[in-house]
PDB file of N, CA and C in Angstrom:
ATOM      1  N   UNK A   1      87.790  98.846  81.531  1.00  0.00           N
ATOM      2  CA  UNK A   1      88.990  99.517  81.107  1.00  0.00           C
ATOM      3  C   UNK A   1      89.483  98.839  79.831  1.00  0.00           C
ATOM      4  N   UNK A   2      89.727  99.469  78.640  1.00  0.00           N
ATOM      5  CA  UNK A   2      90.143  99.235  77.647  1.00  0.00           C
ATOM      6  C   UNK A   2      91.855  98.604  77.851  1.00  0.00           C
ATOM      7  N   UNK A   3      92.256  97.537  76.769  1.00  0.00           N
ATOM      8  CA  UNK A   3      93.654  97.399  77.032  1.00  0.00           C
ATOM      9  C   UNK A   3      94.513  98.797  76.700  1.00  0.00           C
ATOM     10  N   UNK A   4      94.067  99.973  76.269  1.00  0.00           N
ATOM     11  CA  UNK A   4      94.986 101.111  76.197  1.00  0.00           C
ATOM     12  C   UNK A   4      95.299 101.848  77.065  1.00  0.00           C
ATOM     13  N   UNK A   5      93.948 101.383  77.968  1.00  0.00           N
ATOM     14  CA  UNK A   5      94.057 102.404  79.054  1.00  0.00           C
ATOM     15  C   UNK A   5      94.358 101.565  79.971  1.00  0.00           C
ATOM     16  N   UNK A   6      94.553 100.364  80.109  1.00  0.00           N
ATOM     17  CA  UNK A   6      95.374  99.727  81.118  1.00  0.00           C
ATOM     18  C   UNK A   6      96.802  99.852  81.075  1.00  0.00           C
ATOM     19  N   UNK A   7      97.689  99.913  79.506  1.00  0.00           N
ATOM     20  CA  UNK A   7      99.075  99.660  79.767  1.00  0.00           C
ATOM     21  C   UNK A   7      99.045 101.408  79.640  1.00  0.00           C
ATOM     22  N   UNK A   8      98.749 102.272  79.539  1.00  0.00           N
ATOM     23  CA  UNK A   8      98.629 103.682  79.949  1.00  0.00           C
ATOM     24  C   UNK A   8      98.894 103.739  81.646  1.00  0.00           C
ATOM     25  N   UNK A   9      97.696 103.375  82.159  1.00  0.00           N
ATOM     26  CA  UNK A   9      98.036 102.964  83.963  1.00  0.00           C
ATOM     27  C   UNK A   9      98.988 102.532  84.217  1.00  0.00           C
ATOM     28  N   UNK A  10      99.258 101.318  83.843  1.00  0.00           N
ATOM     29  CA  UNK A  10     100.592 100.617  84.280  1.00  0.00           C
ATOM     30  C   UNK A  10     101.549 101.767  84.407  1.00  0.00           C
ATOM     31  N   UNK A  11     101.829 102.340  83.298  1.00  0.00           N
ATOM     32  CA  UNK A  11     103.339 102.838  82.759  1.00  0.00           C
ATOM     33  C   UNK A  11     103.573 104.319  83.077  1.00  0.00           C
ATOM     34  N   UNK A  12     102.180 104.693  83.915  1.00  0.00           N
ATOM     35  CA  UNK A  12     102.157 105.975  84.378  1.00  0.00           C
ATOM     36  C   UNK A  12     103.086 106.107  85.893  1.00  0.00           C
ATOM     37  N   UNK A  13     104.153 107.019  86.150  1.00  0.00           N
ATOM     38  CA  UNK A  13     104.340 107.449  87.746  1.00  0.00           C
ATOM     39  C   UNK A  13     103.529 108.072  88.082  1.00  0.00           C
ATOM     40  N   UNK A  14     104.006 107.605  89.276  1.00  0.00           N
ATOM     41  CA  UNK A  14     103.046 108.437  90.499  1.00  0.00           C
ATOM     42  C   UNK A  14     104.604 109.227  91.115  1.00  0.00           C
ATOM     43  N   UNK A  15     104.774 110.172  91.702  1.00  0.00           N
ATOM     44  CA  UNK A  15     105.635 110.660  92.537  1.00  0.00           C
ATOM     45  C   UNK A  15     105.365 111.901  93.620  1.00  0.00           C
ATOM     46  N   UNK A  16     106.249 112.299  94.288  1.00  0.00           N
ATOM     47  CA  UNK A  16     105.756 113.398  95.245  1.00  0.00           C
ATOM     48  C   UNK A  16     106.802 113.679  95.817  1.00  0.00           C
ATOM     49  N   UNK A  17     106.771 114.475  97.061  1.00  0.00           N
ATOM     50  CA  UNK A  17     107.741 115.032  97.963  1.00  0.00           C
ATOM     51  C   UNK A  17     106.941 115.746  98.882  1.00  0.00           C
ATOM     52  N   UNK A  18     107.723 115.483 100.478  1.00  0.00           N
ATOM     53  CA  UNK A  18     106.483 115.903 101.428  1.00  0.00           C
ATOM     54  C   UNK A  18     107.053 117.217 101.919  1.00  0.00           C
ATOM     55  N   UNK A  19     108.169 117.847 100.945  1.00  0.00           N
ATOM     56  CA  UNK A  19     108.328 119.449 101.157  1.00  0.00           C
ATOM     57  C   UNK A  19     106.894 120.186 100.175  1.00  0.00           C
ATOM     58  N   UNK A  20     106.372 118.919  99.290  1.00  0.00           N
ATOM     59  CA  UNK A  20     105.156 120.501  98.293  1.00  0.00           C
ATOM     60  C   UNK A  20     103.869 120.091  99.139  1.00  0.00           C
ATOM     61  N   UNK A  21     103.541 121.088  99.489  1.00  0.00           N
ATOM     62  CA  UNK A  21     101.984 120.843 100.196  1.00  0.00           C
ATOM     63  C   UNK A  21     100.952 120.712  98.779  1.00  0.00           C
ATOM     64  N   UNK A  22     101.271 120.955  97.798  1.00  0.00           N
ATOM     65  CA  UNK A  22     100.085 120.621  96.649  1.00  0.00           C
ATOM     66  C   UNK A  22     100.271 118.808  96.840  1.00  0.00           C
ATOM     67  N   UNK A  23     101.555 118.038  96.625  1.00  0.00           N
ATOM     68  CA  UNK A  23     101.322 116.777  97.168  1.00  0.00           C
ATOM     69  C   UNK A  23     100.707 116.176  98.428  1.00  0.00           C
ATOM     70  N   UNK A  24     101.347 116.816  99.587  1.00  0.00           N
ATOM     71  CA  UNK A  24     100.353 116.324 100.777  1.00  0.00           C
ATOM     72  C   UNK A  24      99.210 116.519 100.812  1.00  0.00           C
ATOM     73  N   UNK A  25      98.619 117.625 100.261  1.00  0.00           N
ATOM     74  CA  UNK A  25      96.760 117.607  99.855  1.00  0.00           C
ATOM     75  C   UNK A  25      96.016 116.344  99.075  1.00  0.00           C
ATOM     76  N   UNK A  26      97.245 116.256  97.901  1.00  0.00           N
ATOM     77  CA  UNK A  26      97.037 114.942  97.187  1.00  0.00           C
ATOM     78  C   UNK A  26      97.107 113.815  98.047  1.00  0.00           C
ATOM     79  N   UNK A  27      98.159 113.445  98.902  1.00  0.00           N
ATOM     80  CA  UNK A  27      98.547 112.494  99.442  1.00  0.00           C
ATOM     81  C   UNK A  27      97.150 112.612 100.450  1.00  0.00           C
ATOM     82  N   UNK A  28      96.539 113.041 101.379  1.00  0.00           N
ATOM     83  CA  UNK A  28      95.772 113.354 102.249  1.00  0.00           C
ATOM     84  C   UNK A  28      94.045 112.822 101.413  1.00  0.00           C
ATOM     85  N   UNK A  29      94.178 113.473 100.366  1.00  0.00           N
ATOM     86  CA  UNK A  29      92.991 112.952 100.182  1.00  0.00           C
ATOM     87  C   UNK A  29      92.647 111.635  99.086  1.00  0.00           C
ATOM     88  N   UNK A  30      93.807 111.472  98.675  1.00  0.00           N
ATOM     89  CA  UNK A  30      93.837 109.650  98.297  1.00  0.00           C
ATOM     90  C   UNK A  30      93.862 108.811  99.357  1.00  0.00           C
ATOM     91  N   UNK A  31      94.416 109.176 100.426  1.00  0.00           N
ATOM     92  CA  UNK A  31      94.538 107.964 101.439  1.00  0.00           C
ATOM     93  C   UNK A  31      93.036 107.989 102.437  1.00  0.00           C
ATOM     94  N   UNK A  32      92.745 109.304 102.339  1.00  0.00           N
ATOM     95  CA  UNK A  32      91.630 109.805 102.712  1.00  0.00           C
ATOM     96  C   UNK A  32      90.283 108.994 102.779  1.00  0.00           C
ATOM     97  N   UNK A  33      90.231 109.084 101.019  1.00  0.00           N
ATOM     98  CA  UNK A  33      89.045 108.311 100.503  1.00  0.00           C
ATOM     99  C   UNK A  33      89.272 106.787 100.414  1.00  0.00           C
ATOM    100  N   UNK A  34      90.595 106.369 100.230  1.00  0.00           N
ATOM    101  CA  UNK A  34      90.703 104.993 100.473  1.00  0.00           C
ATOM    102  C   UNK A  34      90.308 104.399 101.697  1.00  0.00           C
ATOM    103  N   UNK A  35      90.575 105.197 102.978  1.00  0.00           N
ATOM    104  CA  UNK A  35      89.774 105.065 104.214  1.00  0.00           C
ATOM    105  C   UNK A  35      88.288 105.445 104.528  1.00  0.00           C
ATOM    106  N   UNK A  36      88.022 106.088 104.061  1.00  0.00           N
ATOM    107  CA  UNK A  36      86.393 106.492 104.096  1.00  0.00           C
ATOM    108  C   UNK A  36      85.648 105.081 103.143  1.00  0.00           C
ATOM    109  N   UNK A  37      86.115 104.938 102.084  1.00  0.00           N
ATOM    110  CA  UNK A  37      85.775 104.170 101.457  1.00  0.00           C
ATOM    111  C   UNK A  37      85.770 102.087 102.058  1.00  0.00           C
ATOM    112  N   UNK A  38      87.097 101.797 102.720  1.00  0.00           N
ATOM    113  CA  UNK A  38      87.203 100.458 103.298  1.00  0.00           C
ATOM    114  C   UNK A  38      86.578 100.615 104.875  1.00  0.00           C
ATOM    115  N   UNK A  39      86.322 101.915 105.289  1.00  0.00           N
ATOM    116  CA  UNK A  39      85.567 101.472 106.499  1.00  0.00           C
ATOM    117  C   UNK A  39      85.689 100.536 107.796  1.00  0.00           C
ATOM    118  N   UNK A  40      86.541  99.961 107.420  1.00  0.00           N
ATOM    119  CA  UNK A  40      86.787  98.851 108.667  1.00  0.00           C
ATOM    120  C   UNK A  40      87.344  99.698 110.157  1.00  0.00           C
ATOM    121  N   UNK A  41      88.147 100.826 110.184  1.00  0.00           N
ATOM    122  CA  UNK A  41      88.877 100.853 111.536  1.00  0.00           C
ATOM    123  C   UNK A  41      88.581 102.200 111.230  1.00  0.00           C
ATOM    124  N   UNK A  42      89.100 103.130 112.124  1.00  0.00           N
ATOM    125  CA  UNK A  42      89.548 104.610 112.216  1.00  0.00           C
ATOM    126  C   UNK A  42      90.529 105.554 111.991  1.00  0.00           C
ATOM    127  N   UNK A  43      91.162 104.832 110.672  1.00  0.00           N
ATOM    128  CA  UNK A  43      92.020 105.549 109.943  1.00  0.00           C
ATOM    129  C   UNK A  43      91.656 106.655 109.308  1.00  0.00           C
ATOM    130  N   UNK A  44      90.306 107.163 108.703  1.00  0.00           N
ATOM    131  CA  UNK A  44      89.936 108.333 108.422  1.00  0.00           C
ATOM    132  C   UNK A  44      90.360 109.257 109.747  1.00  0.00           C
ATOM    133  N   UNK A  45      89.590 108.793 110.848  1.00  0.00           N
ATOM    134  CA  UNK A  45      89.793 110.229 112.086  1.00  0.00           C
ATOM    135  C   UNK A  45      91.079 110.216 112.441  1.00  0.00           C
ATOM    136  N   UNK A  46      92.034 109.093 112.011  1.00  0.00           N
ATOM    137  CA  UNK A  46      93.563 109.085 112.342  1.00  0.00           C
ATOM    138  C   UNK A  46      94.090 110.247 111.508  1.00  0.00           C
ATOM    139  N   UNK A  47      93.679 110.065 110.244  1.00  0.00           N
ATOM    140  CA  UNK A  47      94.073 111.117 109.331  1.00  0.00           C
ATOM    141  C   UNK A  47      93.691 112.602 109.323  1.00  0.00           C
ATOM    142  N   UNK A  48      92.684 112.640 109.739  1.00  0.00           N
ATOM    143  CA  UNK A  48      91.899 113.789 110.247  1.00  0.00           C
ATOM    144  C   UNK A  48      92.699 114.492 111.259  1.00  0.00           C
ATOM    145  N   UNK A  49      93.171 113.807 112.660  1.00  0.00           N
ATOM    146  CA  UNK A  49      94.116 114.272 113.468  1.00  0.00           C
ATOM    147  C   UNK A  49      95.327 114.512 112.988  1.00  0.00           C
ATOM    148  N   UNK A  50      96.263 113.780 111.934  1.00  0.00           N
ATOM    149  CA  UNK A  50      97.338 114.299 111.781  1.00  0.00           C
ATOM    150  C   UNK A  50      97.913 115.472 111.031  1.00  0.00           C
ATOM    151  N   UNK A  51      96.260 115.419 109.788  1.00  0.00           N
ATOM    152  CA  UNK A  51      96.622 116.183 108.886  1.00  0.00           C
ATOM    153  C   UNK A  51      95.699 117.861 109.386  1.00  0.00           C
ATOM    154  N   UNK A  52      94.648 117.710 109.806  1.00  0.00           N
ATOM    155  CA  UNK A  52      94.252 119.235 109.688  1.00  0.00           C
ATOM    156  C   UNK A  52      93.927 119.285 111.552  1.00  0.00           C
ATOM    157  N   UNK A  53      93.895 120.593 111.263  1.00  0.00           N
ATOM    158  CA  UNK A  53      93.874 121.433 112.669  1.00  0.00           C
ATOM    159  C   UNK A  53      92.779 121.146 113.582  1.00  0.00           C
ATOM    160  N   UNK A  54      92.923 121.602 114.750  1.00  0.00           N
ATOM    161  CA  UNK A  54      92.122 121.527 115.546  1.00  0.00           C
ATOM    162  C   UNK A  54      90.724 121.724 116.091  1.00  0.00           C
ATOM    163  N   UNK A  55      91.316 123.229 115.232  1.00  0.00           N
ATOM    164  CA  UNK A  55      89.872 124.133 114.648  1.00  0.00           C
ATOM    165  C   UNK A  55      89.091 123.696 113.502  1.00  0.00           C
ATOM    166  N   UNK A  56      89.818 123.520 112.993  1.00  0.00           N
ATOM    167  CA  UNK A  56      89.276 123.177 111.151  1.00  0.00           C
ATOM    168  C   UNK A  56      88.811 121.494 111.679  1.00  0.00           C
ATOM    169  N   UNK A  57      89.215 120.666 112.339  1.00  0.00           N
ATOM    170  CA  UNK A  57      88.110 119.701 112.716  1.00  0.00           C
ATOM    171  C   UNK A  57      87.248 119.779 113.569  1.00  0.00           C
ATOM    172  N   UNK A  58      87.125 120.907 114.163  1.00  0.00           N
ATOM    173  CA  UNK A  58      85.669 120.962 115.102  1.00  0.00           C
ATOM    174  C   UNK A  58      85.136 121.564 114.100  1.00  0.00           C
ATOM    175  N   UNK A  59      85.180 122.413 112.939  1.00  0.00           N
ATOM    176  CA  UNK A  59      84.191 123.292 112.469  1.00  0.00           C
ATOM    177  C   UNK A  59      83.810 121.890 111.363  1.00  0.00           C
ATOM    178  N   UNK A  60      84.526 121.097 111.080  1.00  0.00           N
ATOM    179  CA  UNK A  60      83.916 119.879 110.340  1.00  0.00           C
ATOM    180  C   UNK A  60      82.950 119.072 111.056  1.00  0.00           C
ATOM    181  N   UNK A  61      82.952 118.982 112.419  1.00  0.00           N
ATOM    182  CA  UNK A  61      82.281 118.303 113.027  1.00  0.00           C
ATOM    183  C   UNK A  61      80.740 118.977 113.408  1.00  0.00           C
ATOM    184  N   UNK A  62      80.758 120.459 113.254  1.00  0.00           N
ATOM    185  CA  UNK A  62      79.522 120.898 113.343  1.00  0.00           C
ATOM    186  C   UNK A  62      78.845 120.981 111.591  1.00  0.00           C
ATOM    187  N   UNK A  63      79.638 121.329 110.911  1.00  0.00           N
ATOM    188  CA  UNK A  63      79.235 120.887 109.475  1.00  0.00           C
ATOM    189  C   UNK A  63      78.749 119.599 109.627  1.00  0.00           C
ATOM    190  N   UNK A  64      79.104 118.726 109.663  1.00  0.00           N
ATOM    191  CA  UNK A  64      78.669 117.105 109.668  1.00  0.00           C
ATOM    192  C   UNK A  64      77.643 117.318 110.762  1.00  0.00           C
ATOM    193  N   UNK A  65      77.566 117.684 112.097  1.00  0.00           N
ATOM    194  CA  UNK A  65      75.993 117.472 112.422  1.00  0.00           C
ATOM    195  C   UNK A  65      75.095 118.005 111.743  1.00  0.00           C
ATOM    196  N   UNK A  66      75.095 118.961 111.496  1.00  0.00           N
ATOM    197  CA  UNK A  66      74.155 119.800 110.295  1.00  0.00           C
ATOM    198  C   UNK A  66      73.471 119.456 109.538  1.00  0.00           C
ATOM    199  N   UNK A  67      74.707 118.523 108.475  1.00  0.00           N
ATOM    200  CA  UNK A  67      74.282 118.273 107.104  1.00  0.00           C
ATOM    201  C   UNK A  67      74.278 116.636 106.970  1.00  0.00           C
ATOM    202  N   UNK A  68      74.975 115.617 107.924  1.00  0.00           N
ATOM    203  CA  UNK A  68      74.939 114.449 107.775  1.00  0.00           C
ATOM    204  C   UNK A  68      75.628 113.516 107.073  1.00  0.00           C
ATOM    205  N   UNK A  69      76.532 114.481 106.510  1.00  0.00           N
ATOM    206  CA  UNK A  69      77.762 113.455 105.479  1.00  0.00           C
ATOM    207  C   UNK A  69      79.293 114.214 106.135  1.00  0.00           C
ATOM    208  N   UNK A  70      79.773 113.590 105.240  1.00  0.00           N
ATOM    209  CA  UNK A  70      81.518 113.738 105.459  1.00  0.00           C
ATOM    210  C   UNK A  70      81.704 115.068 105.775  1.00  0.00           C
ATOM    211  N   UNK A  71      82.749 115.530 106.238  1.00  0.00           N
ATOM    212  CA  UNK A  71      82.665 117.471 106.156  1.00  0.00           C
ATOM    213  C   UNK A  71      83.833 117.722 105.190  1.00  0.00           C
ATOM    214  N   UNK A  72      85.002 116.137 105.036  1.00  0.00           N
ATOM    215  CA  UNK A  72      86.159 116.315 104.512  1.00  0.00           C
ATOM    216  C   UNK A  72      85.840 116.117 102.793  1.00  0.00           C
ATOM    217  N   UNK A  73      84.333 115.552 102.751  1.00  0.00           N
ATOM    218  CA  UNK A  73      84.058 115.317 101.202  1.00  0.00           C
ATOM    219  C   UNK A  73      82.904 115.856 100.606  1.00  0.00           C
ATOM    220  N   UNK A  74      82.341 116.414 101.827  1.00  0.00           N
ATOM    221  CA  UNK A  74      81.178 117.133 101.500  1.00  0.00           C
ATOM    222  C   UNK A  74      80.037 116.404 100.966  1.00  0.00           C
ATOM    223  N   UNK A  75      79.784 115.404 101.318  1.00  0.00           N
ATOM    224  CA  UNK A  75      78.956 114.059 100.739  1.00  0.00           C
ATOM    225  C   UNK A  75      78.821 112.799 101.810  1.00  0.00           C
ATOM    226  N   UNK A  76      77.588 112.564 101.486  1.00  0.00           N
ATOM    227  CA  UNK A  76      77.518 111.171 102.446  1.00  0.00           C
ATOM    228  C   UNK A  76      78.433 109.521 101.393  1.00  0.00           C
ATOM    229  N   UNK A  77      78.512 110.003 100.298  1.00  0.00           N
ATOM    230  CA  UNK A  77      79.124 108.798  98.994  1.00  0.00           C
ATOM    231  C   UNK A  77      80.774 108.992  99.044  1.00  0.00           C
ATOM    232  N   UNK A  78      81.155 107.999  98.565  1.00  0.00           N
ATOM    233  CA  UNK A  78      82.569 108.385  98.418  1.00  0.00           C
ATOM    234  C   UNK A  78      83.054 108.744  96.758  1.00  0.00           C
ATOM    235  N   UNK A  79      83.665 109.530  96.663  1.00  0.00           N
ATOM    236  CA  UNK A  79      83.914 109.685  94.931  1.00  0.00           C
ATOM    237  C   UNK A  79      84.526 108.569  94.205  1.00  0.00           C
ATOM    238  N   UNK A  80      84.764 108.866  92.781  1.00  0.00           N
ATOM    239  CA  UNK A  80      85.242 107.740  92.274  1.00  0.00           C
ATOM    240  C   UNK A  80      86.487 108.065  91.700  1.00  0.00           C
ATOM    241  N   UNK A  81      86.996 108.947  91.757  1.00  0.00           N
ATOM    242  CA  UNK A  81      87.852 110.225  91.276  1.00  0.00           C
ATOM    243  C   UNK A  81      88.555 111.376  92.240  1.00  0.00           C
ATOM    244  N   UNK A  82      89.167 111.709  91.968  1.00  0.00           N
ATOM    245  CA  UNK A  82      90.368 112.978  92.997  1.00  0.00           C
ATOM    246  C   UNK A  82      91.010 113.757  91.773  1.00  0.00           C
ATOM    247  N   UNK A  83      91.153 114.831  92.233  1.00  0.00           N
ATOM    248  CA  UNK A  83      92.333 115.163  91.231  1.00  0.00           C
ATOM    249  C   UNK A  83      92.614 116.854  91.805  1.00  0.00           C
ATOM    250  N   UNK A  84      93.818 117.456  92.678  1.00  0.00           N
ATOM    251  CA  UNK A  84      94.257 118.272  93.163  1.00  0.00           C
ATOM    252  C   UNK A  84      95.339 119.265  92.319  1.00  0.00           C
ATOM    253  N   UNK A  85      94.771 120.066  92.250  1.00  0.00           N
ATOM    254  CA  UNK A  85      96.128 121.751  91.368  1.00  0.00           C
ATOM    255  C   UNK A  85      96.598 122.663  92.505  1.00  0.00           C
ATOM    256  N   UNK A  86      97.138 122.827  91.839  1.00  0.00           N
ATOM    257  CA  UNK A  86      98.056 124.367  92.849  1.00  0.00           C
ATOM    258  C   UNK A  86      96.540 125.424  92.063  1.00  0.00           C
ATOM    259  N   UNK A  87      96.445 126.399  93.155  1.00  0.00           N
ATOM    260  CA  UNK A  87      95.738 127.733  92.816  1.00  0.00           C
ATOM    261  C   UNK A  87      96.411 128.945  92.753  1.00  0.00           C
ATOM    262  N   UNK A  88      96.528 129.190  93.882  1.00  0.00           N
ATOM    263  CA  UNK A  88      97.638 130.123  94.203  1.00  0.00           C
ATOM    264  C   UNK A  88      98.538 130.040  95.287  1.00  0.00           C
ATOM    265  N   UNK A  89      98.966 131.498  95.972  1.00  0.00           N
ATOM    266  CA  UNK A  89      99.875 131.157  97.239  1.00  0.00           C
ATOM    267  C   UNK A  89      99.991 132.465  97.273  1.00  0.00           C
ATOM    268  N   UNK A  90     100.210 133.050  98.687  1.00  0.00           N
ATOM    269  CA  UNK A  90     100.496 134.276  99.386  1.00  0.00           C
ATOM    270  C   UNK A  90      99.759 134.187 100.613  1.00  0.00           C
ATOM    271  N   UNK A  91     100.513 135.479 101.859  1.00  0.00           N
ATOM    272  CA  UNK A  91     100.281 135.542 102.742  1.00  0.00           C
ATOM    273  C   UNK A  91     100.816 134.058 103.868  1.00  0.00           C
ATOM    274  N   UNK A  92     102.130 133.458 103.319  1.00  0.00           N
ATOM    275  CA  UNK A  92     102.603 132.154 103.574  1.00  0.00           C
ATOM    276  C   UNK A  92     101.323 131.548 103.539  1.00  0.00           C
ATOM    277  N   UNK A  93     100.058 131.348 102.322  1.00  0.00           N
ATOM    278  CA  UNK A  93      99.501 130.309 102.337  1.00  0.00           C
ATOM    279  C   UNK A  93      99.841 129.910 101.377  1.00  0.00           C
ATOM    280  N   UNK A  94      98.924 128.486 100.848  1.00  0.00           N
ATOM    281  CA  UNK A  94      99.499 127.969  99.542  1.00  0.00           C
ATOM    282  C   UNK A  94      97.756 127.087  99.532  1.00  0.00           C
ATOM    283  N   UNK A  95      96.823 127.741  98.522  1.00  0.00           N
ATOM    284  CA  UNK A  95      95.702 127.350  98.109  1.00  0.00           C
ATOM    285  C   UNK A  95      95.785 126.254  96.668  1.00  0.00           C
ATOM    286  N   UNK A  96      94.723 125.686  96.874  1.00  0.00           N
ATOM    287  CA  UNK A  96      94.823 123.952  95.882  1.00  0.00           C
ATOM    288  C   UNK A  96      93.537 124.231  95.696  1.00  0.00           C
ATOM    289  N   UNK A  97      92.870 123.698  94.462  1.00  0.00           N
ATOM    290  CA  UNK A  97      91.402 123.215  93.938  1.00  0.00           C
ATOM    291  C   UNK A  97      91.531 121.635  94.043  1.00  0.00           C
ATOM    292  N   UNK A  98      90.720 121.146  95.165  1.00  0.00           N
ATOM    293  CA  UNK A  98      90.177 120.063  94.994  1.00  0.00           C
ATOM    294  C   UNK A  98      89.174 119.473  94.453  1.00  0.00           C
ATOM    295  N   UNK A  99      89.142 118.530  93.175  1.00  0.00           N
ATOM    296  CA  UNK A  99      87.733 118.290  92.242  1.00  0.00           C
ATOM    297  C   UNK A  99      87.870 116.807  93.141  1.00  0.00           C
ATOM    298  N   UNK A 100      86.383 116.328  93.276  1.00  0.00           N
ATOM    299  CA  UNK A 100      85.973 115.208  93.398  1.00  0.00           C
ATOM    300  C   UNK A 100      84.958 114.802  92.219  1.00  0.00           C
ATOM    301  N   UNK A 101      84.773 113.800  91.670  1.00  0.00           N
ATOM    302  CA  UNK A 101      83.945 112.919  90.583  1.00  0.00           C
ATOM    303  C   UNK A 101      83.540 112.104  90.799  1.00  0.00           C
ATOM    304  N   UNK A 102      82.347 112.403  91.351  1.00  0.00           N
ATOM    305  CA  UNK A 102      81.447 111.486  91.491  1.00  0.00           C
ATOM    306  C   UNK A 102      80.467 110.424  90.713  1.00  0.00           C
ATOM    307  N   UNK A 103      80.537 109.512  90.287  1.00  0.00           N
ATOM    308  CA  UNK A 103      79.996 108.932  89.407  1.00  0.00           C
ATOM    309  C   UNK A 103      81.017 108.418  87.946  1.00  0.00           C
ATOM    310  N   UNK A 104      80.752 107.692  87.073  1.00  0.00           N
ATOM    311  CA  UNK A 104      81.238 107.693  85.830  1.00  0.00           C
ATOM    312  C   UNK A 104      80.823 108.174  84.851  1.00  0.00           C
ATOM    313  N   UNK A 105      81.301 108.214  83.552  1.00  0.00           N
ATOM    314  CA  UNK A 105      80.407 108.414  81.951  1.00  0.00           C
ATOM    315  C   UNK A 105      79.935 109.961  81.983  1.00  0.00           C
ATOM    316  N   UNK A 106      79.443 110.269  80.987  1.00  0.00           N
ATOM    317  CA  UNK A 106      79.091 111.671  80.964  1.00  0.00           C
ATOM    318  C   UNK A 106      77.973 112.520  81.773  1.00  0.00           C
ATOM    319  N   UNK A 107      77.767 111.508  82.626  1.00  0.00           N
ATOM    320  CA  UNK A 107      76.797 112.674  83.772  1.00  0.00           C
ATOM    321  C   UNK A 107      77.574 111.902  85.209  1.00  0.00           C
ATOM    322  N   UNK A 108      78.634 112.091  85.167  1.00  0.00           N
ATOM    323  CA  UNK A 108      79.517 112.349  86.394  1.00  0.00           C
ATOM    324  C   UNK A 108      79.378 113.978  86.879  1.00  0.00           C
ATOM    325  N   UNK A 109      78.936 113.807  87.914  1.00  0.00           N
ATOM    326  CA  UNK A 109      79.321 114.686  89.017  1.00  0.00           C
ATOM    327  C   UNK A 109      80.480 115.445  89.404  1.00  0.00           C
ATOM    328  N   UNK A 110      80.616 116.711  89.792  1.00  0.00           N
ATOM    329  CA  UNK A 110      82.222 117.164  90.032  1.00  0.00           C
ATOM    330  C   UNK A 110      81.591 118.173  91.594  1.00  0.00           C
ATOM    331  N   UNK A 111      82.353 118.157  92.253  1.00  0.00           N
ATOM    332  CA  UNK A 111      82.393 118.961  93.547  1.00  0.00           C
ATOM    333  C   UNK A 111      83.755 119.820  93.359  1.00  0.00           C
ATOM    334  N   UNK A 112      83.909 120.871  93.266  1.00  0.00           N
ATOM    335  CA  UNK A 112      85.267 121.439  93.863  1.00  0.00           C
ATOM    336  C   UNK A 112      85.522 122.276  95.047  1.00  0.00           C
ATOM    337  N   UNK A 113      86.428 122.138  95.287  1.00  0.00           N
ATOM    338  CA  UNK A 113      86.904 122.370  97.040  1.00  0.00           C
ATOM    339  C   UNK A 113      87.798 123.346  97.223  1.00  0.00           C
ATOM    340  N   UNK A 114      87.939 124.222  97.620  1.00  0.00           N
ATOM    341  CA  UNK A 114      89.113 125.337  97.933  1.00  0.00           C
ATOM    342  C   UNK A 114      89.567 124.923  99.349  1.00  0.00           C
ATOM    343  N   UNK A 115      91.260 124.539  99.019  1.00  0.00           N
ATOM    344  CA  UNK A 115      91.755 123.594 100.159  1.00  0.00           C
ATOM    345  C   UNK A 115      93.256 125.060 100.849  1.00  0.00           C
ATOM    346  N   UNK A 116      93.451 125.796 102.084  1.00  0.00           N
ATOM    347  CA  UNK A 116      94.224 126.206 102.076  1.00  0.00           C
ATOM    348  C   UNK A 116      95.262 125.674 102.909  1.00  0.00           C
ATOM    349  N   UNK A 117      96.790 125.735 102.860  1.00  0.00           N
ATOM    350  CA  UNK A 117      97.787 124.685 103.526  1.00  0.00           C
ATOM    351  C   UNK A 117      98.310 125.805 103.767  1.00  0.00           C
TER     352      UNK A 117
END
């Protein structure tokens, strides 16, 4: 990291509110991958239970026998990168594009995710 892009970091907020579901998607899958990623306990499936449904984690769990990686990242790796938008909204839903970036430098990887809340 360059010193520009460190006092850039520094001096950047972070903020949220747990009335916008475009943040709790955010919030969900930063804490997400920070748990997938440190591995030590079962805070991923903690998160898994609080945040998505019942259904939507059994159909992850047959995805994951299937295919053998995450069902929440779609990958057996963890990314190196997140970054969540609003898409749209109707029908009281409220749809987000989730990009994951995998890798660094110019042949980074991108996955995107259609997330509905």
């Amino acid at each position: 990291m360059t010193d520009s892009e460190a006092t850039t970091a520094q001096n950047a907020a972070r903020s949220g509110s747990p009335d916008s579901a475009v943040d709790r998607v955010a919030d969900f899958y930063g804490v997400y991958i920070d748990a997938v990623s440190d591995g030590t306990d079962d805070l991923s499936t903690e998160l898994r239970s609080h945040y998505l449904t019942e259904d939507f984690r059994q159909r992850l769990a047959a995805w994951e026998e299937t295919n053998h990686a995450d069902g929440v990242l779609r990958a057996q790796d963890v990314p190196t990168r997140w970054e969540v938008r609003y898409h749209d909204s109707g029908a009281g839903y409220l749809f987000t594009t989730v990009t994951l970036t995998w890798g660094t430098g110019p042949d980074a990887g991108h996955t995107r995710l259609a997330v509905q809340s």
